[in-house]
N, C-alpha and C. Protein backbone atom coordinates (compact mmCIF):
# COMPACT_ATOMS: atom_id res chain seq x y z
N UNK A 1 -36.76 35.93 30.11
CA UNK A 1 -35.45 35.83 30.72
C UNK A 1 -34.59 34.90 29.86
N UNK A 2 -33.18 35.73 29.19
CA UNK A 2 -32.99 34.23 28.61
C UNK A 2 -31.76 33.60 29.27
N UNK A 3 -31.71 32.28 28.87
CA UNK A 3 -30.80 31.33 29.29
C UNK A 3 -29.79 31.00 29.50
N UNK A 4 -29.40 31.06 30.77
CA UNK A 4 -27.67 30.99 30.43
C UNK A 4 -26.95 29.47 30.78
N UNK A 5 -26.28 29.28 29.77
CA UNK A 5 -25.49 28.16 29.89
C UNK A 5 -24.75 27.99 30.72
N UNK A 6 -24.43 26.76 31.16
CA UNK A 6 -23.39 26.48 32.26
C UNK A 6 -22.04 26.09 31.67
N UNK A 7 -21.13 26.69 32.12
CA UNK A 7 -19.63 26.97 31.57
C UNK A 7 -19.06 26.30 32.80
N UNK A 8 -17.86 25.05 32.09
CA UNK A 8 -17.06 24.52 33.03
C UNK A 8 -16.17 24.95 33.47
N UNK A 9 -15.52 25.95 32.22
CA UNK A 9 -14.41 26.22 32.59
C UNK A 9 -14.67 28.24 32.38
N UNK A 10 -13.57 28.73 33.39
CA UNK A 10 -13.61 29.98 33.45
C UNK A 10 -13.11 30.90 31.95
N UNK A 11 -13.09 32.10 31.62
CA UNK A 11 -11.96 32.61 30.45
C UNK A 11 -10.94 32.70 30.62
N UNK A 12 -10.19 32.47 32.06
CA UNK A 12 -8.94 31.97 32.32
C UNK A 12 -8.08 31.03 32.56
N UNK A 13 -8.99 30.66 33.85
CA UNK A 13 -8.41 28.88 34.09
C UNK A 13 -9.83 28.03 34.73
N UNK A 14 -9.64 27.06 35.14
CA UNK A 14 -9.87 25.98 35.31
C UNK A 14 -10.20 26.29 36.75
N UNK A 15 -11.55 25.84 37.52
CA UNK A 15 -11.79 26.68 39.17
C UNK A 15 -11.23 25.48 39.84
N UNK A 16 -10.99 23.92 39.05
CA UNK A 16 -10.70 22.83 40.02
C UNK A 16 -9.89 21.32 39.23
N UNK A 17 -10.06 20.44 39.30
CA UNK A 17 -9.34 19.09 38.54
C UNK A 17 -10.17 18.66 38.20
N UNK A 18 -11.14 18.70 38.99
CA UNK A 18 -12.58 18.07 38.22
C UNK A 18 -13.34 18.90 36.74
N UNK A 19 -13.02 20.19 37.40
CA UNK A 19 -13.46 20.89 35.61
C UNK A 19 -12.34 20.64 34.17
N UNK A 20 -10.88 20.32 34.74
CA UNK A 20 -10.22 20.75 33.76
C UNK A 20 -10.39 18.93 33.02
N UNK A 21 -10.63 17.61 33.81
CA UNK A 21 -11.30 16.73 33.91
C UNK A 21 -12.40 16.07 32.77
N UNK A 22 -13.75 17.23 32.91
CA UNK A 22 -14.60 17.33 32.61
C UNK A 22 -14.83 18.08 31.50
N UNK A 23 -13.96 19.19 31.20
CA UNK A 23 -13.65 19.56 29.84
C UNK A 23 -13.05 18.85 28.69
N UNK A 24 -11.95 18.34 29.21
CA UNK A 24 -11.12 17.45 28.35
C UNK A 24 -10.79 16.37 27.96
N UNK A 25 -11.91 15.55 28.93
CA UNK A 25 -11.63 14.12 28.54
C UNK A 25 -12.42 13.73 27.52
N UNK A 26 -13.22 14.51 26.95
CA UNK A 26 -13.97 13.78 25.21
C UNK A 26 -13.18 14.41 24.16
N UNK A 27 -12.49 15.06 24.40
CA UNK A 27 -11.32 15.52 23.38
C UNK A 27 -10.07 14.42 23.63
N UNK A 28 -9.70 14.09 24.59
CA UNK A 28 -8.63 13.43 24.90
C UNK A 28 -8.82 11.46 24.36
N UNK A 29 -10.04 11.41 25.32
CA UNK A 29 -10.43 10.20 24.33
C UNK A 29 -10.56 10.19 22.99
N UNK A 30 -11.29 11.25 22.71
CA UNK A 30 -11.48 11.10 21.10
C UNK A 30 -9.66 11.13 19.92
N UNK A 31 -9.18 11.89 20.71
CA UNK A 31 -7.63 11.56 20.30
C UNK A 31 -7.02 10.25 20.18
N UNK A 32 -7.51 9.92 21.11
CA UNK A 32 -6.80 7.93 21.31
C UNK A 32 -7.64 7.69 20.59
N UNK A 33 -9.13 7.35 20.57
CA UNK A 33 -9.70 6.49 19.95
C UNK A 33 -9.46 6.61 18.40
N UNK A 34 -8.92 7.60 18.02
CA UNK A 34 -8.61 7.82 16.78
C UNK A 34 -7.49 7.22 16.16
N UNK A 35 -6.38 7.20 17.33
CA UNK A 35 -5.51 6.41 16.66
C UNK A 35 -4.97 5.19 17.07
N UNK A 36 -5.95 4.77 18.24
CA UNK A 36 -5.74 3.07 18.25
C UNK A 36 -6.41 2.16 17.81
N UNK A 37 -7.83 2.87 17.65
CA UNK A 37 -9.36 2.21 17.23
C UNK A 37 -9.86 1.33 17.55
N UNK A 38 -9.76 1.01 19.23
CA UNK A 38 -10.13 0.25 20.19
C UNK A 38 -10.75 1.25 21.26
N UNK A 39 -11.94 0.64 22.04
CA UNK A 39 -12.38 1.33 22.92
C UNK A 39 -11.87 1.19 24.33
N UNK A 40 -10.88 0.00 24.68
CA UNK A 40 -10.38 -0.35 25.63
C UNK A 40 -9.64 0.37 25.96
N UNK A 41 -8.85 0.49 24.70
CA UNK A 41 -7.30 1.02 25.18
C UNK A 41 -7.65 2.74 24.79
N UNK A 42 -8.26 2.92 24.34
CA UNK A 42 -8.42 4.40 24.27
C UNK A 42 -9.22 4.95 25.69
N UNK A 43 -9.48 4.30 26.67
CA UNK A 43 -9.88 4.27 27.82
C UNK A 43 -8.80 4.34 28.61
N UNK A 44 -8.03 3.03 28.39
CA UNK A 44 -6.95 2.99 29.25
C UNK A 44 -5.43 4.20 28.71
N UNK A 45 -5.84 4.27 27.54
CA UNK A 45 -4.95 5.64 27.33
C UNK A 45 -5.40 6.80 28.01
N UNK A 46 -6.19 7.19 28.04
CA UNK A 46 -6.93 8.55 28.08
C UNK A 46 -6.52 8.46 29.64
N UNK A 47 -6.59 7.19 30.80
CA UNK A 47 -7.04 7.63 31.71
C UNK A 47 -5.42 7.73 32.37
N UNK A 48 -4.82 7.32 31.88
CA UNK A 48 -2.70 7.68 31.96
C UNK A 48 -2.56 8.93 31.31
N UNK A 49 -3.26 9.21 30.37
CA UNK A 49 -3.03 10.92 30.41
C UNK A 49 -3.43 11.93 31.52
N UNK A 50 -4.30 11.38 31.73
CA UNK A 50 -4.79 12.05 32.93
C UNK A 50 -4.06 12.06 34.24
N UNK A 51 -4.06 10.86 34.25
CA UNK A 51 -2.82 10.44 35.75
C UNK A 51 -1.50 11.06 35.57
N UNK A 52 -1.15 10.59 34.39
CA UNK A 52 1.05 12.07 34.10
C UNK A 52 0.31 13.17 34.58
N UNK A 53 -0.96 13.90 33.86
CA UNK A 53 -0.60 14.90 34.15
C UNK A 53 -1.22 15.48 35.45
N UNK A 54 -1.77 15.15 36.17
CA UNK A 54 -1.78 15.69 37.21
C UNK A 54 -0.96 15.99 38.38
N UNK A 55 0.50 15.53 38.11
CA UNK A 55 1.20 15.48 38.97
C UNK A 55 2.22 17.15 38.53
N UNK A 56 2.29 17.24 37.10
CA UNK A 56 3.23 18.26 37.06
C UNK A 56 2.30 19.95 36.60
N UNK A 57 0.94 19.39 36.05
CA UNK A 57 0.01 20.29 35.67
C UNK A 57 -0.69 21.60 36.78
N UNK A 58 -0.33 22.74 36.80
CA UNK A 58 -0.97 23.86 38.05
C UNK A 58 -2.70 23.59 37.11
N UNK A 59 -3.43 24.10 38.11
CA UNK A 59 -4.92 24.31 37.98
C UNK A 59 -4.88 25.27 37.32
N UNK A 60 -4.29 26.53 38.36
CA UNK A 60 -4.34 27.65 37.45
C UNK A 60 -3.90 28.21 36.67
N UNK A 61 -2.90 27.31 35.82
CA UNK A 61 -2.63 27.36 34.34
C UNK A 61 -3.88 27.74 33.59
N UNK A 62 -3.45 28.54 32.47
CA UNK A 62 -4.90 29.34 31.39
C UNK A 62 -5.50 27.88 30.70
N UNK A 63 -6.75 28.23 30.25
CA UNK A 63 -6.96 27.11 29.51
C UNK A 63 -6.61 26.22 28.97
N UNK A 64 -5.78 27.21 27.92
CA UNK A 64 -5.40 27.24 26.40
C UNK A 64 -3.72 26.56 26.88
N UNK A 65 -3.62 26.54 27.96
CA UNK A 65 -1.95 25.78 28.09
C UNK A 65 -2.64 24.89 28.61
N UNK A 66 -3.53 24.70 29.69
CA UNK A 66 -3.70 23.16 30.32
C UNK A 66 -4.29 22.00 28.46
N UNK A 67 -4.89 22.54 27.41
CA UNK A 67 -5.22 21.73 26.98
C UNK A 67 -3.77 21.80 25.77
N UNK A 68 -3.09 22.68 25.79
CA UNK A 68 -1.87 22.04 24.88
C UNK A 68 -0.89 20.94 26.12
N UNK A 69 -0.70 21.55 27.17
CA UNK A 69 -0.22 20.00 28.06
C UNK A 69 -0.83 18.64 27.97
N UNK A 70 -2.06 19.06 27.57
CA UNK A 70 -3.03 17.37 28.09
C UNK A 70 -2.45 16.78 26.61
N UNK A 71 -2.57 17.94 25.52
CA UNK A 71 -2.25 17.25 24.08
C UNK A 71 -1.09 16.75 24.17
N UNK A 72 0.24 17.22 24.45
CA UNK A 72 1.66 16.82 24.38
C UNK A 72 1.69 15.99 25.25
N UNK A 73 0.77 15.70 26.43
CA UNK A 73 0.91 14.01 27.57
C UNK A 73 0.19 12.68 26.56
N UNK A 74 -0.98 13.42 25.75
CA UNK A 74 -1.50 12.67 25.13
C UNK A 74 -0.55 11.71 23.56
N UNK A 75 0.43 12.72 23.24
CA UNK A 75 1.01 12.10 22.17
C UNK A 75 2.09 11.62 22.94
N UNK A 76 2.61 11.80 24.27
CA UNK A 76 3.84 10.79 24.93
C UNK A 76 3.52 9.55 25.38
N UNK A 77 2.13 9.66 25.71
CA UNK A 77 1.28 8.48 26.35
C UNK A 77 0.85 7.53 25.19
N UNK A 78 0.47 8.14 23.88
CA UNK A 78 0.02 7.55 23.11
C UNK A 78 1.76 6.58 22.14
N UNK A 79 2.80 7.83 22.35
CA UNK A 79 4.45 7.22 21.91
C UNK A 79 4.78 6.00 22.97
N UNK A 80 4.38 5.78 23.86
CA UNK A 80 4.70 4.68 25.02
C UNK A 80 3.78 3.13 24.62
N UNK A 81 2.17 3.68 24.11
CA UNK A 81 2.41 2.68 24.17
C UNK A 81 2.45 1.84 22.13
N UNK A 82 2.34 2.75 21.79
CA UNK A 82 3.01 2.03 20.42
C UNK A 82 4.45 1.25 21.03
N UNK A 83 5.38 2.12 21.36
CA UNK A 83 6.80 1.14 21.72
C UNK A 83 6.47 -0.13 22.43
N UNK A 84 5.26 -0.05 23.28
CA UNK A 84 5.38 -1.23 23.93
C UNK A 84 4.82 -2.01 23.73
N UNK A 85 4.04 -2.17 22.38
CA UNK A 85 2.98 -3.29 21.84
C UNK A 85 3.74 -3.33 20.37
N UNK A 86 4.32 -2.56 19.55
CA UNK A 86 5.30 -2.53 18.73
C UNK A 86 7.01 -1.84 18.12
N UNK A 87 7.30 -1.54 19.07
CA UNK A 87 8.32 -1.03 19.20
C UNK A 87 9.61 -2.31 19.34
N UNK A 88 9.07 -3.68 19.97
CA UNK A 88 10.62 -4.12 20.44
C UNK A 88 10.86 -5.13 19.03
N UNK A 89 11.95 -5.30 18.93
CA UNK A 89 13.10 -5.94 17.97
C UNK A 89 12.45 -7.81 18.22
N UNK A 90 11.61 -7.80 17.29
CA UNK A 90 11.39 -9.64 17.50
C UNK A 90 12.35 -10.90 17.26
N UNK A 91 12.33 -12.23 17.88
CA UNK A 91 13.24 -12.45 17.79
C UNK A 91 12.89 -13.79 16.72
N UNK A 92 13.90 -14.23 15.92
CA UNK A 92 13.37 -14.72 14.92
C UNK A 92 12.77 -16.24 15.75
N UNK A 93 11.96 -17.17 15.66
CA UNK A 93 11.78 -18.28 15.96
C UNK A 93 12.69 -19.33 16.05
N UNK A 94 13.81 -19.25 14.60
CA UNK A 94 15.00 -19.74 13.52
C UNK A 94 15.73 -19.98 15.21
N UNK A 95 15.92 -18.55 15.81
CA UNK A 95 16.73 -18.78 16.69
C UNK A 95 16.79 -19.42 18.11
N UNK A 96 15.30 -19.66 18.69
CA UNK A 96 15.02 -19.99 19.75
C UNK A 96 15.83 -21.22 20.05
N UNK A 97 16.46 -21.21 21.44
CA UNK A 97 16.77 -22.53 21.83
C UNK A 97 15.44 -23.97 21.75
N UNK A 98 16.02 -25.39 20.95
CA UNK A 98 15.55 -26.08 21.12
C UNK A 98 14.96 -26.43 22.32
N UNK A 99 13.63 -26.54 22.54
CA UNK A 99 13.64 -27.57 23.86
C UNK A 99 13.02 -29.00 24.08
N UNK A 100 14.11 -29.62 24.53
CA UNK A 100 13.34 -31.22 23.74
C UNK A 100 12.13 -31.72 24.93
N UNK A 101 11.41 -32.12 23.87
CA UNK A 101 10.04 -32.97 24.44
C UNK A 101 9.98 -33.99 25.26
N UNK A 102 9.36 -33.53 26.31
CA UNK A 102 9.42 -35.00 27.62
C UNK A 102 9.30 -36.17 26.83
N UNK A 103 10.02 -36.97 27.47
CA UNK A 103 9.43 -38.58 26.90
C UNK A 103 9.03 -38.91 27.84
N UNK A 104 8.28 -40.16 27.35
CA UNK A 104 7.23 -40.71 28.99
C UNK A 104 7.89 -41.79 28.73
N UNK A 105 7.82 -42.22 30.04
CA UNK A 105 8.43 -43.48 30.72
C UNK A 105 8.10 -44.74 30.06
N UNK A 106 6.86 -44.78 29.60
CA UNK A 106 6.36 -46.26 28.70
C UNK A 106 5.96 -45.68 27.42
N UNK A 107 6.53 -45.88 26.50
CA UNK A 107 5.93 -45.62 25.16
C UNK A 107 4.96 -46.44 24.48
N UNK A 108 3.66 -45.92 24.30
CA UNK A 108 2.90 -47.01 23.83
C UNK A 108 2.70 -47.20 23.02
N UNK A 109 2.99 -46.51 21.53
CA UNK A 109 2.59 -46.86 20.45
C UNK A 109 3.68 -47.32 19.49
N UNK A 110 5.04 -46.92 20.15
CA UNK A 110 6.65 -47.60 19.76
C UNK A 110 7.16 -46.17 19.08
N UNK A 111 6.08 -45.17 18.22
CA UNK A 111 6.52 -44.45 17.72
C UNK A 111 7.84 -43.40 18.28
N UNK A 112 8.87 -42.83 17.36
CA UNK A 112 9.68 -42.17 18.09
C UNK A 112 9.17 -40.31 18.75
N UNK A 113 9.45 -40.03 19.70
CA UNK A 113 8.53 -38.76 20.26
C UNK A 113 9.06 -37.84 19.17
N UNK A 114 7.90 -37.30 18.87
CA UNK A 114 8.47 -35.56 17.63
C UNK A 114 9.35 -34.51 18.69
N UNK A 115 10.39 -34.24 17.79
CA UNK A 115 11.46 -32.97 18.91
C UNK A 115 10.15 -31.95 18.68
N UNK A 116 10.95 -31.24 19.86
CA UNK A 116 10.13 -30.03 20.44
C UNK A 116 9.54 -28.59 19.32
N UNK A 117 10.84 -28.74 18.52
CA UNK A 117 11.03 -27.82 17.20
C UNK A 117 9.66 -27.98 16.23
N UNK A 118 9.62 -29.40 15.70
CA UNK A 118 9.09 -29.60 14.98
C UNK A 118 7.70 -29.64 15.09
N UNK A 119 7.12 -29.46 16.52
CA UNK A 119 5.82 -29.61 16.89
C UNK A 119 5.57 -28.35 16.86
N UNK A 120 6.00 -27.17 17.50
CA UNK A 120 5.59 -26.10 17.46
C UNK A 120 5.44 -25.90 15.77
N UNK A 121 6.51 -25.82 14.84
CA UNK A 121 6.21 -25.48 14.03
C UNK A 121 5.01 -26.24 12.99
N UNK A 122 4.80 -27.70 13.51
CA UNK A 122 3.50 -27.58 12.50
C UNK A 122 2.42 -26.90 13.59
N UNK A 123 2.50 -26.84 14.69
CA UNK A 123 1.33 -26.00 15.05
C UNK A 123 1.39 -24.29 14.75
N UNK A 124 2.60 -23.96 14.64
CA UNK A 124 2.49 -22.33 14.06
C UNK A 124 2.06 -22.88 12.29
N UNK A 125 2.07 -23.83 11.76
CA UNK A 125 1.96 -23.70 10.40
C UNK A 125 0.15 -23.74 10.46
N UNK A 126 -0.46 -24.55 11.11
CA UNK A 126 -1.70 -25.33 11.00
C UNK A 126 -2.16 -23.71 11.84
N UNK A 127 -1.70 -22.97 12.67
CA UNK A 127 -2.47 -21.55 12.54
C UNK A 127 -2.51 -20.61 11.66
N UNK A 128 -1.43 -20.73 11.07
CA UNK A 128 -1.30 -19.82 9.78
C UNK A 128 -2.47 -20.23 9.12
N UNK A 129 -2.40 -21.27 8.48
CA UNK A 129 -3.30 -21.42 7.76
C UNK A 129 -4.82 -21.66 8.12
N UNK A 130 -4.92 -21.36 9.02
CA UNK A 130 -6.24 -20.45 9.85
C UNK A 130 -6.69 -19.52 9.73
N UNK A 131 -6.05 -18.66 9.19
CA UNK A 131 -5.76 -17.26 8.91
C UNK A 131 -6.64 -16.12 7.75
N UNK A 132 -6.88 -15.16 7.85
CA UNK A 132 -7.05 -14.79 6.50
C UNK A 132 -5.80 -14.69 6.42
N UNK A 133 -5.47 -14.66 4.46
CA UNK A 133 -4.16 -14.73 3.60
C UNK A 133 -3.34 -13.71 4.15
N UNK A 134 -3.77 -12.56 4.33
CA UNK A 134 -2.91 -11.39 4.60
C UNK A 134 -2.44 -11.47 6.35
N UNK A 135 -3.48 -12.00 6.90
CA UNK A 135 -2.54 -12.12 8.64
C UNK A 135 -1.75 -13.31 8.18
N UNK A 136 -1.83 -14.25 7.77
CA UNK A 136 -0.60 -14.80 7.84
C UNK A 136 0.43 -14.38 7.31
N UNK A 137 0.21 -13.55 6.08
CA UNK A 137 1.43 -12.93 5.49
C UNK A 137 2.25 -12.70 6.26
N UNK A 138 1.47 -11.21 6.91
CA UNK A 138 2.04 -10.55 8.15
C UNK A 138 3.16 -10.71 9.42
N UNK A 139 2.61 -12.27 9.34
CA UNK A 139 3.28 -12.47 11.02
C UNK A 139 4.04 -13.98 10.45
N UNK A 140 3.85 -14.09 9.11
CA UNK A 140 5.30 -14.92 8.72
C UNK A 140 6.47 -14.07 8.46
N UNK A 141 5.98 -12.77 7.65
CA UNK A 141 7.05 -12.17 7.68
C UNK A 141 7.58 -11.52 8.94
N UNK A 142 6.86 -11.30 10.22
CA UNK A 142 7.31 -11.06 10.73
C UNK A 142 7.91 -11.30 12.27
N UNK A 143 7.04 -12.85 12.35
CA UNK A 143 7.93 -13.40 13.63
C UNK A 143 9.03 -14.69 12.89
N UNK A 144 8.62 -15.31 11.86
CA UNK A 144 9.01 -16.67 11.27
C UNK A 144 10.25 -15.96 10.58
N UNK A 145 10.09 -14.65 9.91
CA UNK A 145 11.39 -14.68 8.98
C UNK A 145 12.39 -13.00 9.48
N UNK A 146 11.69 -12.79 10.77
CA UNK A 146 12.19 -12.07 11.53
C UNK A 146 12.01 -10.25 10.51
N UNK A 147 11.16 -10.36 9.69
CA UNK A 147 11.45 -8.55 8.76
C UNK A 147 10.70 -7.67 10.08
N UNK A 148 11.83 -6.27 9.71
CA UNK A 148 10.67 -5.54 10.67
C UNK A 148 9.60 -5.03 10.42
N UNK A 149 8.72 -4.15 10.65
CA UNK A 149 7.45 -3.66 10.39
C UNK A 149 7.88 -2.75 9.45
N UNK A 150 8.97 -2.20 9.01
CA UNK A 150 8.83 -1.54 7.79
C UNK A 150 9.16 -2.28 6.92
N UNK A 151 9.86 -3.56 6.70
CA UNK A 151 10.27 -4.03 5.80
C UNK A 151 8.93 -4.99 5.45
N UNK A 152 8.31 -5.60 6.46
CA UNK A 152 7.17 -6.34 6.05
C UNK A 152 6.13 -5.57 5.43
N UNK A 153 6.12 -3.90 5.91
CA UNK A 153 5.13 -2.98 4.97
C UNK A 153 5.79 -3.17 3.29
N UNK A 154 6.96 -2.93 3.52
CA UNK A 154 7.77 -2.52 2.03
C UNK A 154 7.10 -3.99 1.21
N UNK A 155 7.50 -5.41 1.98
CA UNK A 155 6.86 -6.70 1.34
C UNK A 155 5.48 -7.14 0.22
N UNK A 156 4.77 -6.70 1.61
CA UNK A 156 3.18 -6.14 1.04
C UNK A 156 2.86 -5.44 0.45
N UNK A 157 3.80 -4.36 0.24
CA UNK A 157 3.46 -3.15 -0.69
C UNK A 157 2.20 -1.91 0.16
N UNK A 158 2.34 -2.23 1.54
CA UNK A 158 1.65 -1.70 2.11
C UNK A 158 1.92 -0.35 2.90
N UNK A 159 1.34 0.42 3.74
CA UNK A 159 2.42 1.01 4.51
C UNK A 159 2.77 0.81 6.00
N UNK A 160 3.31 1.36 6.68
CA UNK A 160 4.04 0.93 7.84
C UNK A 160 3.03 0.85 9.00
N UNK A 161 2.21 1.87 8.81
CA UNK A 161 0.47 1.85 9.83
C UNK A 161 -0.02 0.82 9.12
N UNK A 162 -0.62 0.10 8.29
CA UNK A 162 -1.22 -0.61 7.67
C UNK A 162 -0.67 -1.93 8.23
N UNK A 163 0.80 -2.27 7.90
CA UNK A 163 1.68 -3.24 8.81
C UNK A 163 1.31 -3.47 9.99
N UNK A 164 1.63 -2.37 10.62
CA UNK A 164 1.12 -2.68 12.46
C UNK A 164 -0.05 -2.97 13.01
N UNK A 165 -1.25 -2.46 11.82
CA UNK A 165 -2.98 -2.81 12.07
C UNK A 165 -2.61 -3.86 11.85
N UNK A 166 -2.43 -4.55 10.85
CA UNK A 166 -2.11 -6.00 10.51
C UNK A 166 -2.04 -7.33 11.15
N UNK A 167 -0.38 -6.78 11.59
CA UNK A 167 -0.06 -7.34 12.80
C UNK A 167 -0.50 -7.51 13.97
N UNK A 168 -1.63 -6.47 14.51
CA UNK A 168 -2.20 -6.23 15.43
C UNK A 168 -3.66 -7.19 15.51
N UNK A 169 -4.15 -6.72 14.16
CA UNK A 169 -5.33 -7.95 14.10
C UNK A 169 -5.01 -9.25 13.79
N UNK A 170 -3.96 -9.71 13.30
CA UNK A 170 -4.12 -10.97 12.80
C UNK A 170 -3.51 -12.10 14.37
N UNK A 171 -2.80 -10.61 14.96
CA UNK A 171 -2.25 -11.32 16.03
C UNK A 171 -3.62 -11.82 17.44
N UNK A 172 -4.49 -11.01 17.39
CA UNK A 172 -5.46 -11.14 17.65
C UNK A 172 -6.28 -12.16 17.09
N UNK A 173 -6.63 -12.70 15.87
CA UNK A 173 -7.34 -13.56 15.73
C UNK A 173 -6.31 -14.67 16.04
N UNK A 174 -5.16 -14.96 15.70
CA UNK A 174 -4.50 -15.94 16.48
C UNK A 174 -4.62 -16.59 17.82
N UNK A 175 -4.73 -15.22 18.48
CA UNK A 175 -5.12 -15.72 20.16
C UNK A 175 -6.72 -16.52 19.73
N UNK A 176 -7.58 -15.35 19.58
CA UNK A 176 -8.69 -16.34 19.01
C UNK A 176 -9.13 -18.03 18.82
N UNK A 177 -7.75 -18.20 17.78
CA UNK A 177 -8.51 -19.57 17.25
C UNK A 177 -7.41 -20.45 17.73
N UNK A 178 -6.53 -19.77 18.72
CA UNK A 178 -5.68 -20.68 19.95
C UNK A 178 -7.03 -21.13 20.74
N UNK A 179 -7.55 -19.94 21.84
CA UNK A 179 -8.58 -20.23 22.50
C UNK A 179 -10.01 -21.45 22.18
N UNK A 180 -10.09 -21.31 20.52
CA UNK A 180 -11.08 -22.03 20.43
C UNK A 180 -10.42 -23.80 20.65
N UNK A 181 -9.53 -24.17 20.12
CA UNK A 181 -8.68 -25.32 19.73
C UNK A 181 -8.02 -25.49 21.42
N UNK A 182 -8.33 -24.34 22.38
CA UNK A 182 -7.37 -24.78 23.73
C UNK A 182 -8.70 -25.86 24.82
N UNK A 183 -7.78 -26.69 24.94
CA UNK A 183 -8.70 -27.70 26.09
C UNK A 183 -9.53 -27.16 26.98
């Protein structure tokens, strides 16, 4: 007797949400994970594709359209969140309002208190140079001297994906070796 395989999905459509589900979410992940190269967020992508589309998606749509929908939710979902982890206009540091440093009531060592300016920046300097060479490049050129991600690619001689990995990891080890140095 020979064997027959179990088929999720019909040669037409999809019998439920759970098959169309179960078909497509290792294609769908594997899409994100490809182009964020994190397992988190290619999780948390995959599972907002899923959520858009179930609201405007029929079941019994044919296959072959439910998985070009899941693809076109997948590259809007995946356009959302590039804009929102690199998409906005940074603002230069240069410009931040000063904010001056408490003084305490008894000064004990006579010294005068460092303004507010100048502390942050040797502590953004003393992380930089924490850094490998190229994240600091990165995120001098691009929070300290305000370039955008294409111009800081053009800098490096790099390209504009290469920029945003960049930025992305170095901004990451930053948090890092904040955390280690935080009380």
């Amino acid at each position: 007797m020979p064997h027959t395989r179990l088929r999720l999905v019909g040669d037409d459509a999809y019998p439920d949400w759970e098959a169309v589900y179960q078909d497509n979410v290792d294609r769908v992940y594997g899409m994100m994970f490809a182009k964020v190269g994190n397992r988190a967020d290619a999780e948390d992508l995959t599972a907002e594709v899923f959520l858009a589309a179930l609201g405007p998606l029929r079941v019994s749509a044919t296959v072959g359209e439910v998985r070009a929908y899941l693809s076109a939710t997948a590259r809007t979902v995946l356009a959302g969140h590039w804009r929102r982890h690199y998409g906005r206009e940074i603002t230069m540091l240069a410009e931040l309002p000063e904010v001056p440093a408490p003084v305490p009531d008894d000064d004990v060592d006579g010294d005068p208190p460092v303004p507010a300016g100048a502390a942050a920046a040797a502590e953004a300097a003393e992380l930089l140079s924490g850094l490998p060479e190229k994240y600091g490049q990165v995120l001098r050129l691009r929070f300290l001297q305000g370039y955008s991600v294409r111009d800081t690619a053009a800098a490096l001689g790099i390209s504009v994906s290469n920029a945003k990995v960049l930025q992305h990891r170095a901004l990451r080890r930053a948090a890092q070796l904040m955390e280690e140095v935080a009380p």
